[in-house]
N, C-alpha and C. Protein backbone atom coordinates (compact mmCIF):
# COMPACT_ATOMS: atom_id res chain seq x y z
N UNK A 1 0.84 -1.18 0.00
CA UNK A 1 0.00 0.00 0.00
C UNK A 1 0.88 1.24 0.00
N UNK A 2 0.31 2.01 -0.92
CA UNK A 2 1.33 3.46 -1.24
C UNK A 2 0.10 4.46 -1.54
N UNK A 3 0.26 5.62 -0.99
CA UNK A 3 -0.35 6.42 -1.15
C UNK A 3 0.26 7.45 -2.47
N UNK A 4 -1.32 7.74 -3.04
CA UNK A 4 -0.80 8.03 -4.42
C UNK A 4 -1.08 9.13 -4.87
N UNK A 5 -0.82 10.61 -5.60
CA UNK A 5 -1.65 11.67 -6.03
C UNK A 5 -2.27 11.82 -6.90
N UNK A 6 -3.62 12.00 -7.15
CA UNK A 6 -3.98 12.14 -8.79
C UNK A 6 -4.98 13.55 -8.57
N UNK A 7 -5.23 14.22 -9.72
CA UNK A 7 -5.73 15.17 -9.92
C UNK A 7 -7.21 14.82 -10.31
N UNK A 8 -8.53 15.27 -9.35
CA UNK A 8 -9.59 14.45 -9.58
C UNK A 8 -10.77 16.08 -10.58
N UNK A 9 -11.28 15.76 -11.37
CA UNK A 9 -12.32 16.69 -11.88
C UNK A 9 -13.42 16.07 -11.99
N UNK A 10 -14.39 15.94 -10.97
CA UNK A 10 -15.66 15.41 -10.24
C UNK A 10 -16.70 16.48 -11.58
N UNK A 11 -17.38 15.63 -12.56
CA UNK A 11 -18.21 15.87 -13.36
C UNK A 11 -19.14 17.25 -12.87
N UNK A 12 -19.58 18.25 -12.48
CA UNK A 12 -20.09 19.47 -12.34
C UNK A 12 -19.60 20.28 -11.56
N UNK A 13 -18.48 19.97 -11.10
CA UNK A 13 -17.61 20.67 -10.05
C UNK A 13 -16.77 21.77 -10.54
N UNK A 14 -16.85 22.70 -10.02
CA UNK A 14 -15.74 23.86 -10.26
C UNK A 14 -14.02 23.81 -10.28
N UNK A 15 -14.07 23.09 -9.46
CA UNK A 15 -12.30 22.84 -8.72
C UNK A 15 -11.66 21.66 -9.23
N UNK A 16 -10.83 21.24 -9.66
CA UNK A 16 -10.24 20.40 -9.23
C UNK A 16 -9.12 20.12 -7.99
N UNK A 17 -9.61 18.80 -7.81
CA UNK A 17 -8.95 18.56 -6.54
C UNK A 17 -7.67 17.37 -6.40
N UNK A 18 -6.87 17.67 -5.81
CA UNK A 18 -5.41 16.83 -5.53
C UNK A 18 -5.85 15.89 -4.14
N UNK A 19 -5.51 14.75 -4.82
CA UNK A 19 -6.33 13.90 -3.58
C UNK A 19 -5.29 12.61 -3.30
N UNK A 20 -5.18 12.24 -2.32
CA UNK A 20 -4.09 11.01 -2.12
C UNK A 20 -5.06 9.91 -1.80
N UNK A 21 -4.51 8.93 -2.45
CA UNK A 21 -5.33 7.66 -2.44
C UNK A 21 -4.45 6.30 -2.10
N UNK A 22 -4.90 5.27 -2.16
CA UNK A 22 -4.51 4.28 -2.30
C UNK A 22 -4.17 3.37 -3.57
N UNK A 23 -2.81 3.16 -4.17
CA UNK A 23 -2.62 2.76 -5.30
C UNK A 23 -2.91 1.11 -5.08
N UNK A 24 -3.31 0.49 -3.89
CA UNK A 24 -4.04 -0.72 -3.88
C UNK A 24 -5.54 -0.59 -4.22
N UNK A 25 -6.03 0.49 -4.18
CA UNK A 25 -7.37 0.88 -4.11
C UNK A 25 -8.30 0.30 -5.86
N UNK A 26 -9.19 0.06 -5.53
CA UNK A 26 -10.28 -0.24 -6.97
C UNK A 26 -10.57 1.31 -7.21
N UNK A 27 -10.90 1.38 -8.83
CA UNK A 27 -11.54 2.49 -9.24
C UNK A 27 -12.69 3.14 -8.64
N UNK A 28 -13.57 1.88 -7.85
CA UNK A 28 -14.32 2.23 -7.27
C UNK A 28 -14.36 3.12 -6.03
N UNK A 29 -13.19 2.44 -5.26
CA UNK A 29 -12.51 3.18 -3.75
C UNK A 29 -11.96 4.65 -4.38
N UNK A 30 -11.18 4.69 -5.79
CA UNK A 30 -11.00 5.86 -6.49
C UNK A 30 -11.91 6.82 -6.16
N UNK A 31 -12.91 6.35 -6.90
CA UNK A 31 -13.98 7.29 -7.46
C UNK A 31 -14.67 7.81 -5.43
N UNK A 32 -14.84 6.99 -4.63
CA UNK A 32 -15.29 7.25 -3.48
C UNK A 32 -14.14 8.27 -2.67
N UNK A 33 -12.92 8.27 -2.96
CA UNK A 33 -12.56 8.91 -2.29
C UNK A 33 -12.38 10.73 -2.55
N UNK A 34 -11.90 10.57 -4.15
CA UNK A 34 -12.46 11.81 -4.79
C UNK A 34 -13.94 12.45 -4.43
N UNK A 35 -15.01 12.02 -4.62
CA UNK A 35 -16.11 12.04 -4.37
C UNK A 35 -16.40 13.22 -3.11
N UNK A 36 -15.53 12.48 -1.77
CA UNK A 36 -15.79 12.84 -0.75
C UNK A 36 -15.26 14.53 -1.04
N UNK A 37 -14.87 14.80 -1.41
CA UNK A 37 -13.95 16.29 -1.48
C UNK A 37 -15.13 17.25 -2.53
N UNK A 38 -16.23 16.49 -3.49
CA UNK A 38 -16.98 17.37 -4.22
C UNK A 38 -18.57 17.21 -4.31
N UNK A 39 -19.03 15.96 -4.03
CA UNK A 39 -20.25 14.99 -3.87
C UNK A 39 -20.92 15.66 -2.88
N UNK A 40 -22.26 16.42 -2.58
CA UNK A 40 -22.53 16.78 -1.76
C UNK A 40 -22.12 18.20 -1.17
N UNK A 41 -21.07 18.88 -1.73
CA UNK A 41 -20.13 20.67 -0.96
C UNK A 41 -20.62 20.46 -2.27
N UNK A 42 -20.25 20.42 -3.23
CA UNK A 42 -19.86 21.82 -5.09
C UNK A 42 -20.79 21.43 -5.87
N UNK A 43 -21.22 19.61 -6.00
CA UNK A 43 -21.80 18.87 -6.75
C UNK A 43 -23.15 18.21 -6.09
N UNK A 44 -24.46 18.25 -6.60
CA UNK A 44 -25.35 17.47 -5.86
C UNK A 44 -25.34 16.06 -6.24
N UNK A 45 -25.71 15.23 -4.98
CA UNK A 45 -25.44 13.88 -5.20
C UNK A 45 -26.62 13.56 -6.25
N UNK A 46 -26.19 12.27 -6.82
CA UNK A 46 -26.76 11.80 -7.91
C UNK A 46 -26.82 10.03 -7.54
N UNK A 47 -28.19 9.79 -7.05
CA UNK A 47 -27.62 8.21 -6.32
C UNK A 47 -28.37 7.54 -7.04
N UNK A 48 -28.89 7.63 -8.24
CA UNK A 48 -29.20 6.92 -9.28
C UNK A 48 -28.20 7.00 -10.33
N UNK A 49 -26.85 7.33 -10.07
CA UNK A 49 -25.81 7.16 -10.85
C UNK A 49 -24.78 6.12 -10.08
N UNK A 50 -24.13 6.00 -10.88
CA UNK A 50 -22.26 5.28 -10.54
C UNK A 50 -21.14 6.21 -11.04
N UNK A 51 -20.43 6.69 -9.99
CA UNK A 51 -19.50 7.30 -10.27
C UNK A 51 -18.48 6.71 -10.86
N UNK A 52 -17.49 7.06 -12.47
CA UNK A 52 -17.13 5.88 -12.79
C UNK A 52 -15.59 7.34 -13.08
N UNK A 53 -14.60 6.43 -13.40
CA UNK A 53 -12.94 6.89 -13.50
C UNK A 53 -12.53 6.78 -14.97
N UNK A 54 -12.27 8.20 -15.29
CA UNK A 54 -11.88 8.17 -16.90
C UNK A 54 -10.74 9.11 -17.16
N UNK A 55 -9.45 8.36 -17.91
CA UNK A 55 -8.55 9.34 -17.76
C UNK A 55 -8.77 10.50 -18.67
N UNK A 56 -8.36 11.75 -17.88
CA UNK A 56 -8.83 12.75 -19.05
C UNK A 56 -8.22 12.76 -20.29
N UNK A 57 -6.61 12.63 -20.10
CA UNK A 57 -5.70 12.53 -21.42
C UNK A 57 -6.30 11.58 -22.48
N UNK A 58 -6.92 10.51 -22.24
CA UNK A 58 -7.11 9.82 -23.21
C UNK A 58 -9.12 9.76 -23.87
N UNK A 59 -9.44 10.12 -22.71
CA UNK A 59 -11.06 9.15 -22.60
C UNK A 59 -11.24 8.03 -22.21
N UNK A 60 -10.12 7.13 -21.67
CA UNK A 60 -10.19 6.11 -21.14
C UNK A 60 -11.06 6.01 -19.99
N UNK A 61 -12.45 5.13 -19.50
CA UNK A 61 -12.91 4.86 -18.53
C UNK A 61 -12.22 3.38 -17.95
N UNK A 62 -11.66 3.66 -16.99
CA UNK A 62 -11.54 2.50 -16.59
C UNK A 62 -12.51 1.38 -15.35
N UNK A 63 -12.42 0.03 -16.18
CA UNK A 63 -13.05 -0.88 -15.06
C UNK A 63 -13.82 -0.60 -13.57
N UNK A 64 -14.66 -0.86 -13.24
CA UNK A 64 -14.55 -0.41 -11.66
C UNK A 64 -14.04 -1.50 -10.88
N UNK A 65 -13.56 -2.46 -10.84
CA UNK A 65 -12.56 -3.33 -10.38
C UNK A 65 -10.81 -3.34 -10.52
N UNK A 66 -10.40 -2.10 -11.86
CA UNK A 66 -9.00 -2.03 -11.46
C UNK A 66 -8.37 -1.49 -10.59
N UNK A 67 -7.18 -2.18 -10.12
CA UNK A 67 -6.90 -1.41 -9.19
C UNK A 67 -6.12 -0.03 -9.60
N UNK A 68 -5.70 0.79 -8.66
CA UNK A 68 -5.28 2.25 -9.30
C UNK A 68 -3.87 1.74 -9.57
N UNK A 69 -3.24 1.25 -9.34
CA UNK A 69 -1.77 0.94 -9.33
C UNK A 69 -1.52 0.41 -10.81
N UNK A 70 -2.73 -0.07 -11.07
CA UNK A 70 -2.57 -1.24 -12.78
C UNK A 70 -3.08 -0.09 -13.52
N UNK A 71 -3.59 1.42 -13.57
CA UNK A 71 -3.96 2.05 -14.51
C UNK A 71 -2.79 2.77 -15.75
N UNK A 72 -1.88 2.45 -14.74
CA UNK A 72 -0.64 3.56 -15.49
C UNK A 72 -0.57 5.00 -15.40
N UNK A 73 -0.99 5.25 -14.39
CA UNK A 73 -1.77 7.14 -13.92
C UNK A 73 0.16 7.36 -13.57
N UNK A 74 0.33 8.87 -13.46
CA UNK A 74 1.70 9.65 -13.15
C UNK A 74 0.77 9.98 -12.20
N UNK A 75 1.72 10.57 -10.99
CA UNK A 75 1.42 11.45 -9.98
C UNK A 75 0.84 12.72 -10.37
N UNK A 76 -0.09 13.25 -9.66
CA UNK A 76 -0.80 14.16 -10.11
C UNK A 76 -1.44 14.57 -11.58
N UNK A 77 -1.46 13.27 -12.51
CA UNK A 77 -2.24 12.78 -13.69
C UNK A 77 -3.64 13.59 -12.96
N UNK A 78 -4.49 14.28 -14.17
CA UNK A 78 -6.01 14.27 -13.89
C UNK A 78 -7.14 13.20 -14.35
N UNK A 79 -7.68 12.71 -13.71
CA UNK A 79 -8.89 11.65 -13.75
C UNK A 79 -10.50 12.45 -13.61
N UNK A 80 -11.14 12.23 -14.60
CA UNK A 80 -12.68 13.26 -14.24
C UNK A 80 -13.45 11.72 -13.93
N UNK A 81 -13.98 12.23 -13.05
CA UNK A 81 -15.15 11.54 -12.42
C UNK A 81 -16.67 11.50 -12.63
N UNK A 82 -17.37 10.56 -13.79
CA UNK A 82 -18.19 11.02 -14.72
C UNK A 82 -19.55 10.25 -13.72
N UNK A 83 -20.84 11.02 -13.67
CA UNK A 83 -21.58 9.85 -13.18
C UNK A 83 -22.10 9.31 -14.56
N UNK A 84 -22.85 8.00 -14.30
CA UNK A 84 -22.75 7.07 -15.14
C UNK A 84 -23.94 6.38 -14.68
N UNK A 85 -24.85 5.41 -15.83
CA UNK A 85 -25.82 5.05 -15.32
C UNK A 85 -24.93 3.33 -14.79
N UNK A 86 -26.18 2.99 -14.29
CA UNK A 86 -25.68 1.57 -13.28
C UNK A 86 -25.58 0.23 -14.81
């Protein structure tokens, strides 16, 4: 376990945010921990969605089972956080 930086842009949010995570972590634990910093303060929750992890550089969404460590992200890489239907 290593704590990791990525640059998160939470789908209606103003800010982006620098968030340390867990590079053992699932996209899912990703997406939850970003979340906590815009979900509810900047962004209204949306709980008929799934928050899902897409790199911005590419459009890549990734899995919600990878882990962050297997994505190939750089430190402070930006990831937007799209909701998504289930």
């Amino acid at each position: 376990m290593a704590m990791f930086p990525i640059a998160s842009n939470v789908e209606g949010d103003m800010a982006i945010m620098v968030v340390m995570v867990d590079d053992e972590g699932t996209m899912d634990e990703v997406a939850k921990a970003c979340a906590y910093h815009s979900v509810g303060r900047r962004v209204a929750p949306r709980p008929d969605k799934i928050l899902r992890v897409r790199r911005s550089s590419t459009g890549e969404v990734y899995p919600r089972d990878m882990r962050l460590k297997e994505a190939g992200l750089l430190p402070t890489e930006c990831v937007d956080l799209i909701f998504s239907d289930a």
